[in-house]
PDB file of N, CA and C in Angstrom:
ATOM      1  N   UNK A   1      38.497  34.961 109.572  1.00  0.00           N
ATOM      2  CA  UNK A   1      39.327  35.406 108.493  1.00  0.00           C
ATOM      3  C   UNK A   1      38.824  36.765 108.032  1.00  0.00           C
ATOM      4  N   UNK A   2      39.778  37.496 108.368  1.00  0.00           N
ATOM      5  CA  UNK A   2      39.382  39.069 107.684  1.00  0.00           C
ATOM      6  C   UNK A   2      39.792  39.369 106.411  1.00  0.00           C
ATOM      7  N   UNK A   3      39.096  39.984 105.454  1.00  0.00           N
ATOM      8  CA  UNK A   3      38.866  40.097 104.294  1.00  0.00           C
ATOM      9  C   UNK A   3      40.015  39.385 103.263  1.00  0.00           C
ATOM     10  N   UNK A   4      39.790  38.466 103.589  1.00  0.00           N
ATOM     11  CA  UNK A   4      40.794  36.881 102.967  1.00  0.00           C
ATOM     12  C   UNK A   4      41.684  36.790 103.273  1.00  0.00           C
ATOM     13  N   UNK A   5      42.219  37.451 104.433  1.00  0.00           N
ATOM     14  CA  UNK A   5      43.630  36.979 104.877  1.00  0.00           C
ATOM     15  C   UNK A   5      43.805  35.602 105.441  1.00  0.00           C
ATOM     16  N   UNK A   6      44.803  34.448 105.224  1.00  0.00           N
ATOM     17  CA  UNK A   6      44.758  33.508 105.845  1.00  0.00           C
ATOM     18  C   UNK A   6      45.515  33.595 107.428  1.00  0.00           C
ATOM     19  N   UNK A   7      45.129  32.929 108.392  1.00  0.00           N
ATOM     20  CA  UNK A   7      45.920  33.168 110.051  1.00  0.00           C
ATOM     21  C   UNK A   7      46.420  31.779 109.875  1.00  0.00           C
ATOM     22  N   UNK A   8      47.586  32.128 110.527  1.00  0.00           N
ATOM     23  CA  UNK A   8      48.016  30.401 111.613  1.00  0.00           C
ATOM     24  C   UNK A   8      47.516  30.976 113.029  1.00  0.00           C
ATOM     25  N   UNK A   9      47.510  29.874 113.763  1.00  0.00           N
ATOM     26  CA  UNK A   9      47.499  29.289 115.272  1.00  0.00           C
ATOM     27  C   UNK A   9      48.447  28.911 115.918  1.00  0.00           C
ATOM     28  N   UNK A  10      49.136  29.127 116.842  1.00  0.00           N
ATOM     29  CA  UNK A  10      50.283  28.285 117.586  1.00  0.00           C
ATOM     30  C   UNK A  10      49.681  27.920 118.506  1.00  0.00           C
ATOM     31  N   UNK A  11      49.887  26.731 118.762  1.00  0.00           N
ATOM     32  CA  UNK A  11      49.055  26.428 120.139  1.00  0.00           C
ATOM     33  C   UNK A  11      50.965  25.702 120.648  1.00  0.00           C
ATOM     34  N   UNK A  12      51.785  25.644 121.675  1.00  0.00           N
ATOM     35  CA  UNK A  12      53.013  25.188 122.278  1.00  0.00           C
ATOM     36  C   UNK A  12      52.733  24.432 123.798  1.00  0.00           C
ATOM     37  N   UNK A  13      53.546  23.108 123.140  1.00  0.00           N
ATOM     38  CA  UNK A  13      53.643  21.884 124.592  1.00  0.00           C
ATOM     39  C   UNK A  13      54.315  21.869 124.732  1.00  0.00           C
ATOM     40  N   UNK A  14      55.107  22.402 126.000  1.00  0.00           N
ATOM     41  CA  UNK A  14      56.743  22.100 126.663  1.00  0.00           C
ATOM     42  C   UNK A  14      56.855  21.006 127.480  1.00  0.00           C
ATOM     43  N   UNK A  15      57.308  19.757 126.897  1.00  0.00           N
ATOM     44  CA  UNK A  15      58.055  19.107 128.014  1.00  0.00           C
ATOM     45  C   UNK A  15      59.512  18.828 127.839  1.00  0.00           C
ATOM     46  N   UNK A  16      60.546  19.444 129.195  1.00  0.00           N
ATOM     47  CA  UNK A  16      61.709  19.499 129.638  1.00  0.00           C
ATOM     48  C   UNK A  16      62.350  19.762 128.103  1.00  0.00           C
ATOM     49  N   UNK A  17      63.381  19.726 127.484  1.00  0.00           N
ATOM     50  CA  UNK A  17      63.662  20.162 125.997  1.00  0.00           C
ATOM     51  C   UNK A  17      63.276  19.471 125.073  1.00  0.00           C
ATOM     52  N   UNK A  18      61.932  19.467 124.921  1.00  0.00           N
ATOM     53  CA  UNK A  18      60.829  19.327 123.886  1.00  0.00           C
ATOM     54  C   UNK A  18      59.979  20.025 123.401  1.00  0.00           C
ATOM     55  N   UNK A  19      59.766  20.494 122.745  1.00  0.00           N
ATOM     56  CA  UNK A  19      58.116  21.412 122.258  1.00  0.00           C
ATOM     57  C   UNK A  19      57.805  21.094 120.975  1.00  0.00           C
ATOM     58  N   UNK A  20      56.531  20.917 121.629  1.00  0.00           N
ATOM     59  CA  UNK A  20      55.318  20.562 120.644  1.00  0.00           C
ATOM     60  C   UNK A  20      54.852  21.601 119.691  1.00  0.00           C
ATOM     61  N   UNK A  21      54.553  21.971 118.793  1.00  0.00           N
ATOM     62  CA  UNK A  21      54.084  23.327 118.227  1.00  0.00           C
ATOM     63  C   UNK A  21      52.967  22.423 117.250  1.00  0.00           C
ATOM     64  N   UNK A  22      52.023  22.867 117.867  1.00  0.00           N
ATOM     65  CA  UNK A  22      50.675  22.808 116.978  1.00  0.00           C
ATOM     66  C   UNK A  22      50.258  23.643 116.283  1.00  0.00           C
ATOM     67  N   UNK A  23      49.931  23.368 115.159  1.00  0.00           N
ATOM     68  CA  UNK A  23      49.813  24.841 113.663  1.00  0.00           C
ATOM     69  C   UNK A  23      48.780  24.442 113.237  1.00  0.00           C
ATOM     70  N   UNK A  24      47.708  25.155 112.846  1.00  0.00           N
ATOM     71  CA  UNK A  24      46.440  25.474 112.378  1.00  0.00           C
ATOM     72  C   UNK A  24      46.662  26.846 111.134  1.00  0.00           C
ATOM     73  N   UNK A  25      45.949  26.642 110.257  1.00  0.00           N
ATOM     74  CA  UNK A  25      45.713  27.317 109.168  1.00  0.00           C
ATOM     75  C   UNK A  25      46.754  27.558 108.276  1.00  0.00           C
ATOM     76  N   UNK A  26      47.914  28.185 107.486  1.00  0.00           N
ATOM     77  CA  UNK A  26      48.413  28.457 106.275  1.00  0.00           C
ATOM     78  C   UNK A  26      49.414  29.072 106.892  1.00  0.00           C
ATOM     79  N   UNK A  27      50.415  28.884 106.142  1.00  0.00           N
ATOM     80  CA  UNK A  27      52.147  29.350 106.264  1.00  0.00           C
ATOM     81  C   UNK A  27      52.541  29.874 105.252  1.00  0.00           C
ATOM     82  N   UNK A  28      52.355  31.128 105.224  1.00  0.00           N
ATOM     83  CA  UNK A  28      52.527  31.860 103.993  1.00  0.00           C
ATOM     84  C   UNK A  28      53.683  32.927 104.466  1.00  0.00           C
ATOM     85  N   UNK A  29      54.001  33.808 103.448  1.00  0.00           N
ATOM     86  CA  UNK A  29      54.076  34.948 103.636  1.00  0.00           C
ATOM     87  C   UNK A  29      54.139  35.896 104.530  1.00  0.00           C
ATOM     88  N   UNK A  30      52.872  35.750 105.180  1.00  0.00           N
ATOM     89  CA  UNK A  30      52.238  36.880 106.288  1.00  0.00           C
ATOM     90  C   UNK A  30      52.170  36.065 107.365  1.00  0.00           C
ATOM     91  N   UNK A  31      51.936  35.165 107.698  1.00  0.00           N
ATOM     92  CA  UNK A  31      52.171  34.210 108.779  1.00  0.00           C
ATOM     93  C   UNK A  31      53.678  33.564 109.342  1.00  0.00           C
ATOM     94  N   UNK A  32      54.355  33.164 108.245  1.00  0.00           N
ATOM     95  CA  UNK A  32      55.680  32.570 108.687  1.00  0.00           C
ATOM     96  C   UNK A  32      56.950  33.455 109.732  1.00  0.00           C
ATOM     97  N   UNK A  33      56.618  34.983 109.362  1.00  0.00           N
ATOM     98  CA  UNK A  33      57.113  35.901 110.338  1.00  0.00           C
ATOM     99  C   UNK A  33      56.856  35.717 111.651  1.00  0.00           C
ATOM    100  N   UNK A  34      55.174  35.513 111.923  1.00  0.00           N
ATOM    101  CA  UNK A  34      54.936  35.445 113.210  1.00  0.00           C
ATOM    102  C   UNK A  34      54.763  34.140 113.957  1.00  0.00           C
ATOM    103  N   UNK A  35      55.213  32.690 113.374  1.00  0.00           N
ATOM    104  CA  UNK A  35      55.853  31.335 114.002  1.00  0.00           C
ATOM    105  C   UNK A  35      57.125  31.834 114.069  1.00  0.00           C
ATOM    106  N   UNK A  36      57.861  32.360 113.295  1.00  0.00           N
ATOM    107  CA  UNK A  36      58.986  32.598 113.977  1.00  0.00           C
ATOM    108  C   UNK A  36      59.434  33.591 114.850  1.00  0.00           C
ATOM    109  N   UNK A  37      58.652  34.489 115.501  1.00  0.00           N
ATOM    110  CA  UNK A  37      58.606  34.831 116.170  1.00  0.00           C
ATOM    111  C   UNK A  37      57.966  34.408 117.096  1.00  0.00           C
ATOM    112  N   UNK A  38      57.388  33.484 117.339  1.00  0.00           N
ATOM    113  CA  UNK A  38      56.511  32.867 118.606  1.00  0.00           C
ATOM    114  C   UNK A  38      57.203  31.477 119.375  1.00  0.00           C
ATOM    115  N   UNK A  39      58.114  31.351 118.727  1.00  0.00           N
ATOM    116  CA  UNK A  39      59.036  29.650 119.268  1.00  0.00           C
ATOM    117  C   UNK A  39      60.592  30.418 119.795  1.00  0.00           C
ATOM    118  N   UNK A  40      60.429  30.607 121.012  1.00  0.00           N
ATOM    119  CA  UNK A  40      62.253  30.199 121.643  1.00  0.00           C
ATOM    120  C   UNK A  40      62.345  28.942 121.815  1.00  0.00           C
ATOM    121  N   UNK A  41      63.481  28.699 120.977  1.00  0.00           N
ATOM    122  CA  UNK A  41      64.511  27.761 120.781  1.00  0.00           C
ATOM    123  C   UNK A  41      65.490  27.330 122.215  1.00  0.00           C
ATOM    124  N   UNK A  42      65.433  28.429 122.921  1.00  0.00           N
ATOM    125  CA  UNK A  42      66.590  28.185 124.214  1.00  0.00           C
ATOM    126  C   UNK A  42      66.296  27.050 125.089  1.00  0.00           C
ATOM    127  N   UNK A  43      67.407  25.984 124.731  1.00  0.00           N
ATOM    128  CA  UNK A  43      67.331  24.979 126.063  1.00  0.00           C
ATOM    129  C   UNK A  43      66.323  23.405 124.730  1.00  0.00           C
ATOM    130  N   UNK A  44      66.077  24.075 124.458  1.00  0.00           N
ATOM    131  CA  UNK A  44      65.495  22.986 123.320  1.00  0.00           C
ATOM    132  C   UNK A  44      66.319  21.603 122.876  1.00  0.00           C
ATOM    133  N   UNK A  45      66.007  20.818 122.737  1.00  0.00           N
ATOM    134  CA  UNK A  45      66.467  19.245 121.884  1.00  0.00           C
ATOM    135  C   UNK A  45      65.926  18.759 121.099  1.00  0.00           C
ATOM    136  N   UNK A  46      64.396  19.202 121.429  1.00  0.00           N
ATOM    137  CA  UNK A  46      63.830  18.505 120.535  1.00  0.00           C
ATOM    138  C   UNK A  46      62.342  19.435 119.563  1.00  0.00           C
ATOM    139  N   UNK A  47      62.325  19.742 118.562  1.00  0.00           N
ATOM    140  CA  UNK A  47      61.194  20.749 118.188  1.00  0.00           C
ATOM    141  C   UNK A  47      60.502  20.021 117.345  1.00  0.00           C
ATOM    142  N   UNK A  48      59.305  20.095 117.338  1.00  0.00           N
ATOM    143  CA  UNK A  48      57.995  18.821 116.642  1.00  0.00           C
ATOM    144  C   UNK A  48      56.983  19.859 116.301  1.00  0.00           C
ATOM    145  N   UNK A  49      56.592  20.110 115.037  1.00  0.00           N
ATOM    146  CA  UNK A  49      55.579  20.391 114.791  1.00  0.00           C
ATOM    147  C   UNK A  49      54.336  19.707 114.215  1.00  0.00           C
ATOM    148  N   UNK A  50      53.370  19.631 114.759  1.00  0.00           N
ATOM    149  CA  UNK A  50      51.943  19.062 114.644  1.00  0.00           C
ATOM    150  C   UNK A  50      51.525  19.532 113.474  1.00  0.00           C
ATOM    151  N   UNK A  51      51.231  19.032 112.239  1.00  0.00           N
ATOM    152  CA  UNK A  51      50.922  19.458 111.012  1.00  0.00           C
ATOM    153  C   UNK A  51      49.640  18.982 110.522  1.00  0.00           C
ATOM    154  N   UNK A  52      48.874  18.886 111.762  1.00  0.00           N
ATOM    155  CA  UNK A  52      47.566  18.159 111.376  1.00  0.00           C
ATOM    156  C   UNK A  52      46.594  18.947 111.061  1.00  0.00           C
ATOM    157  N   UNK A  53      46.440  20.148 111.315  1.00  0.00           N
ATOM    158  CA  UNK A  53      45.710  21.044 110.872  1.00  0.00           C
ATOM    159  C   UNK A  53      45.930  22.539 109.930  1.00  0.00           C
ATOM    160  N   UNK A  54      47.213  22.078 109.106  1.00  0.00           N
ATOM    161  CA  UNK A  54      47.921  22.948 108.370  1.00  0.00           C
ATOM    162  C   UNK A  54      47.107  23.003 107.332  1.00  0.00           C
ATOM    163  N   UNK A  55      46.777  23.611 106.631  1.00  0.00           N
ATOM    164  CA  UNK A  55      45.642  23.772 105.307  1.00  0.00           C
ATOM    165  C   UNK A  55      47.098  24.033 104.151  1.00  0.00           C
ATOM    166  N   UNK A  56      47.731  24.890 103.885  1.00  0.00           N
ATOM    167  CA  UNK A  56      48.460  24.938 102.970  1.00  0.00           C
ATOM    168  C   UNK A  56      50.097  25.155 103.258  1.00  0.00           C
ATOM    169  N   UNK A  57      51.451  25.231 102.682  1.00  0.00           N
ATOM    170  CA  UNK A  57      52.525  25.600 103.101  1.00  0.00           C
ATOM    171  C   UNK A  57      53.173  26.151 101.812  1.00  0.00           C
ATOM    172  N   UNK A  58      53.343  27.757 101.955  1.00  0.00           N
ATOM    173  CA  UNK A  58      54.195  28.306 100.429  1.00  0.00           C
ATOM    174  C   UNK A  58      55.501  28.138 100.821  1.00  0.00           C
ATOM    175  N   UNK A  59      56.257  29.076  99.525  1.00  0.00           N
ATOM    176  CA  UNK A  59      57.584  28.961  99.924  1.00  0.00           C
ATOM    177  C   UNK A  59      58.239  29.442 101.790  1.00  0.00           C
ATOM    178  N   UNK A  60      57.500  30.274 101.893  1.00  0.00           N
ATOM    179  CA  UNK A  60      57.882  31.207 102.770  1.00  0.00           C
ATOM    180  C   UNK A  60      57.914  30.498 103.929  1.00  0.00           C
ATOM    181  N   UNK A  61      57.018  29.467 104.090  1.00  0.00           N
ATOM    182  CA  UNK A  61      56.716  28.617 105.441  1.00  0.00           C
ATOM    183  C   UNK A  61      58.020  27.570 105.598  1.00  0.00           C
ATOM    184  N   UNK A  62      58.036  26.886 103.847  1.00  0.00           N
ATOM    185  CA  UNK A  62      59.578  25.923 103.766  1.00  0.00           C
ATOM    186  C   UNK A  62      60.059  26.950 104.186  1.00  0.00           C
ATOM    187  N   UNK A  63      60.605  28.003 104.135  1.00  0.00           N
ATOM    188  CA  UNK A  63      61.808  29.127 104.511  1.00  0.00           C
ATOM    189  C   UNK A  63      61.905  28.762 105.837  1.00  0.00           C
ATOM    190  N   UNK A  64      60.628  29.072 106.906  1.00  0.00           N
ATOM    191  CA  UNK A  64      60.734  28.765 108.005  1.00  0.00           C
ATOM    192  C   UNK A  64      61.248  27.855 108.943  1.00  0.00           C
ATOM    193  N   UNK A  65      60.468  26.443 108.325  1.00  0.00           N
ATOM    194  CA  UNK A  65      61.410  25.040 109.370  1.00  0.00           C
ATOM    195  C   UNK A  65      62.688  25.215 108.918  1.00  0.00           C
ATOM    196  N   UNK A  66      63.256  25.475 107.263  1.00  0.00           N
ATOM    197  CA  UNK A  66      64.352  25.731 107.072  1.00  0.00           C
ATOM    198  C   UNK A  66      65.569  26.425 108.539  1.00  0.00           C
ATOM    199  N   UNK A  67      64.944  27.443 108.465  1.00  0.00           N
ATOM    200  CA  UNK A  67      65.800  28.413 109.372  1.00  0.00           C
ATOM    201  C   UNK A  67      65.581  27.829 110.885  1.00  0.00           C
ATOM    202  N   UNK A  68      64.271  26.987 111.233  1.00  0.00           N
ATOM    203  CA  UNK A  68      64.425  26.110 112.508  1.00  0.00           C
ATOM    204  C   UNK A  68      65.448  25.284 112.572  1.00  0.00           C
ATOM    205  N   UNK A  69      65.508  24.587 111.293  1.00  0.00           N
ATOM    206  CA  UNK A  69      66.123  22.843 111.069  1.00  0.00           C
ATOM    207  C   UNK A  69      67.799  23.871 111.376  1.00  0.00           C
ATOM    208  N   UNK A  70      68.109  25.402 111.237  1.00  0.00           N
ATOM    209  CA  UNK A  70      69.506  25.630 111.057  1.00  0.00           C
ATOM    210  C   UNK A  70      69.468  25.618 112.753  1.00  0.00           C
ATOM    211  N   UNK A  71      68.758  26.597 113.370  1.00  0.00           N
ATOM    212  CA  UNK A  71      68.873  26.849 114.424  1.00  0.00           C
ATOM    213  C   UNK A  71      69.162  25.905 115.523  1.00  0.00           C
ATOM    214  N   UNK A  72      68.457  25.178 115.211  1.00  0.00           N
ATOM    215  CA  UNK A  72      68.379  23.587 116.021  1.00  0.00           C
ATOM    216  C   UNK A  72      69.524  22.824 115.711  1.00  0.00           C
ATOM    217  N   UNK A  73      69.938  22.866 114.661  1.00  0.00           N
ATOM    218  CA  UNK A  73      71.159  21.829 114.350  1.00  0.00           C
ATOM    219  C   UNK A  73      72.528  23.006 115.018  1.00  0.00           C
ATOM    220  N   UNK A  74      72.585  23.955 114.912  1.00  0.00           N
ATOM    221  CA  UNK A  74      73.451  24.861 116.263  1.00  0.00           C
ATOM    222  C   UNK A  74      73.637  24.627 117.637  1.00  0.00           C
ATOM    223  N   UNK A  75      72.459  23.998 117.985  1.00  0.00           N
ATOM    224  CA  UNK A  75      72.604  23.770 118.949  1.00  0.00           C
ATOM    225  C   UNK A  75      72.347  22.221 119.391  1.00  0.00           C
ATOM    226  N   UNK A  76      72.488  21.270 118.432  1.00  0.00           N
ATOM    227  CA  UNK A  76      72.866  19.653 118.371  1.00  0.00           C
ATOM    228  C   UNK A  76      70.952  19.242 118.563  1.00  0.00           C
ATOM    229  N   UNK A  77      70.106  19.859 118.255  1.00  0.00           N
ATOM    230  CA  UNK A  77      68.811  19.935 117.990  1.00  0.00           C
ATOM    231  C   UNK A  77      67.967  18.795 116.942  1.00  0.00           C
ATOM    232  N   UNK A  78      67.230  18.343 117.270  1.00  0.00           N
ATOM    233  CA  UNK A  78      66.413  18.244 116.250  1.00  0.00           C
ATOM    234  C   UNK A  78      64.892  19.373 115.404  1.00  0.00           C
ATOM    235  N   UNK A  79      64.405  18.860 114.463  1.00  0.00           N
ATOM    236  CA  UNK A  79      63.233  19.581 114.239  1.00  0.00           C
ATOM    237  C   UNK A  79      62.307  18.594 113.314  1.00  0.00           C
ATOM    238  N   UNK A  80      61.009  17.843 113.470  1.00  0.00           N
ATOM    239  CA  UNK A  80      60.382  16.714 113.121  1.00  0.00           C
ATOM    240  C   UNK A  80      59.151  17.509 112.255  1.00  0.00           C
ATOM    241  N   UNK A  81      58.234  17.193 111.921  1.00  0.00           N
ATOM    242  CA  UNK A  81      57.250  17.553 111.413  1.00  0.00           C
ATOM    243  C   UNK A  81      56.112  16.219 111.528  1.00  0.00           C
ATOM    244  N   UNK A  82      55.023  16.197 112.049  1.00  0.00           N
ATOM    245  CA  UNK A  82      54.557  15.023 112.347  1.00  0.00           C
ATOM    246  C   UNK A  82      52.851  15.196 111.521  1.00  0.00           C
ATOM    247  N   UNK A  83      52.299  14.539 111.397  1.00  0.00           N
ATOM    248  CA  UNK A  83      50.840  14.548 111.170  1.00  0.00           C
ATOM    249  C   UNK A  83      50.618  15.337 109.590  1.00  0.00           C
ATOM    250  N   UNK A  84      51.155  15.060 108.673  1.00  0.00           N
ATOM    251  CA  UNK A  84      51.511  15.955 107.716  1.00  0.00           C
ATOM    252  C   UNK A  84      50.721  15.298 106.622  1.00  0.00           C
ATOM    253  N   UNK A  85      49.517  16.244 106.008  1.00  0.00           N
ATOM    254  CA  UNK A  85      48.953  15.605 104.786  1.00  0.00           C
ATOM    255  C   UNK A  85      49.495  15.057 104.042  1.00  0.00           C
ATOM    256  N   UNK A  86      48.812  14.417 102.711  1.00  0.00           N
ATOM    257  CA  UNK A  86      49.413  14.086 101.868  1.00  0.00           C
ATOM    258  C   UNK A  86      50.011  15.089 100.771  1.00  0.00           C
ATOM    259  N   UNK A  87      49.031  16.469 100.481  1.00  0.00           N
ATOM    260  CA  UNK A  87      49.359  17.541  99.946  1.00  0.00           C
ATOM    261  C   UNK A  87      50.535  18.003 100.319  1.00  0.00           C
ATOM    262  N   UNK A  88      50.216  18.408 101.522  1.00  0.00           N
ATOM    263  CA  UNK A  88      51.651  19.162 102.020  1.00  0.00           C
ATOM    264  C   UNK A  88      52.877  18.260 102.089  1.00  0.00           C
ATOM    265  N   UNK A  89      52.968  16.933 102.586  1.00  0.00           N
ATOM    266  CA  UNK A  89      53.511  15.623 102.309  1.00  0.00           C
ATOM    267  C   UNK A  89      54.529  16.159 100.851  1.00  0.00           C
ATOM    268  N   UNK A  90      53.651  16.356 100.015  1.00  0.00           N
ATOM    269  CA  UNK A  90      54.174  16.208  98.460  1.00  0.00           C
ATOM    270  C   UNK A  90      55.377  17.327  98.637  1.00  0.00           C
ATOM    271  N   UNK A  91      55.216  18.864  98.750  1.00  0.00           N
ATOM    272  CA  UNK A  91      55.612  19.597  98.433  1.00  0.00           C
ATOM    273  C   UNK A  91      56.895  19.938  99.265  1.00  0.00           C
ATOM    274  N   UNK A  92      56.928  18.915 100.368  1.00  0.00           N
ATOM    275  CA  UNK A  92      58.355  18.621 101.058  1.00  0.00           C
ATOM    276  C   UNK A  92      58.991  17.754 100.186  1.00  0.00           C
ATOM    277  N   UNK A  93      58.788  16.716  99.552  1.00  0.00           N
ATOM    278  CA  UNK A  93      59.116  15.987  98.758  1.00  0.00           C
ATOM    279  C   UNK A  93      59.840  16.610  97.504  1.00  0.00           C
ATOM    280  N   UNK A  94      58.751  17.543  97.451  1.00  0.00           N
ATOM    281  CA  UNK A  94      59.348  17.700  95.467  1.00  0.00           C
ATOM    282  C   UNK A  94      60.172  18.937  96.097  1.00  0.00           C
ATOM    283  N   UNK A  95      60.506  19.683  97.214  1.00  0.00           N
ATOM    284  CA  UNK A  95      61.531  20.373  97.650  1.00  0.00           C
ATOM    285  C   UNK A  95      62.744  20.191  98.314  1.00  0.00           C
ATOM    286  N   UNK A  96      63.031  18.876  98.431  1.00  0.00           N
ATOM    287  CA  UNK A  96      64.010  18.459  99.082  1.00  0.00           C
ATOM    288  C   UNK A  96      63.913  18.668 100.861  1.00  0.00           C
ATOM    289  N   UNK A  97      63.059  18.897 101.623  1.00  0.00           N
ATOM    290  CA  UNK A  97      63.049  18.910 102.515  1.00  0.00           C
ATOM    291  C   UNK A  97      62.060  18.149 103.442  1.00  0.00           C
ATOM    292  N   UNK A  98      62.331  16.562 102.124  1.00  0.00           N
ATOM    293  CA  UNK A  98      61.552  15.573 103.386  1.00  0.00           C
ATOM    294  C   UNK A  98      62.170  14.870 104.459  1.00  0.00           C
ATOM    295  N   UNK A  99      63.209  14.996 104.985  1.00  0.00           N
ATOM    296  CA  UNK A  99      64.404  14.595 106.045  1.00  0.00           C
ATOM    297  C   UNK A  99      63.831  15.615 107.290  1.00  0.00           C
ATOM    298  N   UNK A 100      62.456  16.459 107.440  1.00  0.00           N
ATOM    299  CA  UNK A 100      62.219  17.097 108.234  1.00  0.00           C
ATOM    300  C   UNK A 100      60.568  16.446 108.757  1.00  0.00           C
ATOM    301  N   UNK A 101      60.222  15.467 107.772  1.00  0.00           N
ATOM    302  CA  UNK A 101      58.729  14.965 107.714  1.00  0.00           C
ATOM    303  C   UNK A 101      59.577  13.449 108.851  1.00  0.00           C
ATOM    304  N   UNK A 102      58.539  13.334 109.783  1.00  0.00           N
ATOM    305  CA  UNK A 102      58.492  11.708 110.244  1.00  0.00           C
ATOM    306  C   UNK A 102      57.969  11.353 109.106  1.00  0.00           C
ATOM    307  N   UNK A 103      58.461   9.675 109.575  1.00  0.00           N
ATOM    308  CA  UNK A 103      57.984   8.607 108.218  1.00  0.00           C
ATOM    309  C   UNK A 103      56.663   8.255 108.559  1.00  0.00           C
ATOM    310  N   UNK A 104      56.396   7.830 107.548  1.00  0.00           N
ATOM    311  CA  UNK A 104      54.995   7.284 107.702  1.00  0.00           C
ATOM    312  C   UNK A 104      54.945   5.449 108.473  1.00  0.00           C
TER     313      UNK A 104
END
């Protein structure tokens, strides 16, 4: 971390129209630009993100699956969110966008 900036990680598992997207560190602001720039969507069915090592999620990150959950539903898509603290858990909740969290 350079002089307090927070990073994400993408780490991506393709199988046949599936991908996995594994996320590490904070979805902010300065990060949510560059997940969305790092995931083609083309040929996709199914998009899952691994939320097991997410440390925080601001508005800007909801912005993000937001604009996945549109993209994907364009093209008869899903978009899941799996492994999801209880913190971050909450703040899908109190935003209306827990229909994007698997259940527990």
């Amino acid at each position: 971390m350079e002089n307090g900036t927070k990073k994400i990680e993408i780490k991506q598992e393709k199988n046949g129209d599936k991908l996995v997207c594994k996320l590490k560190g904070w979805l902010d602001p300065n990060t949510s630009p560059e997940l969305l720039a790092a995931i083609d969507l083309k040929g996709l069915k199914e998009l899952v993100f691994d939320m097991k090592d997410v440390e925080y999620v601001f508005s800007a990150g909801l912005r993000a699956f937001l604009q996945f959950q549109k993209m994907m539903d364009a093209q008869n898509g899903t978009v899941k969110l799996i492994n999801v603290s209880d913190s971050i858990r909450s703040i899908f909740e109190y935003t209306g966008f827990e229909s994007l969290l698997e259940s527990k």
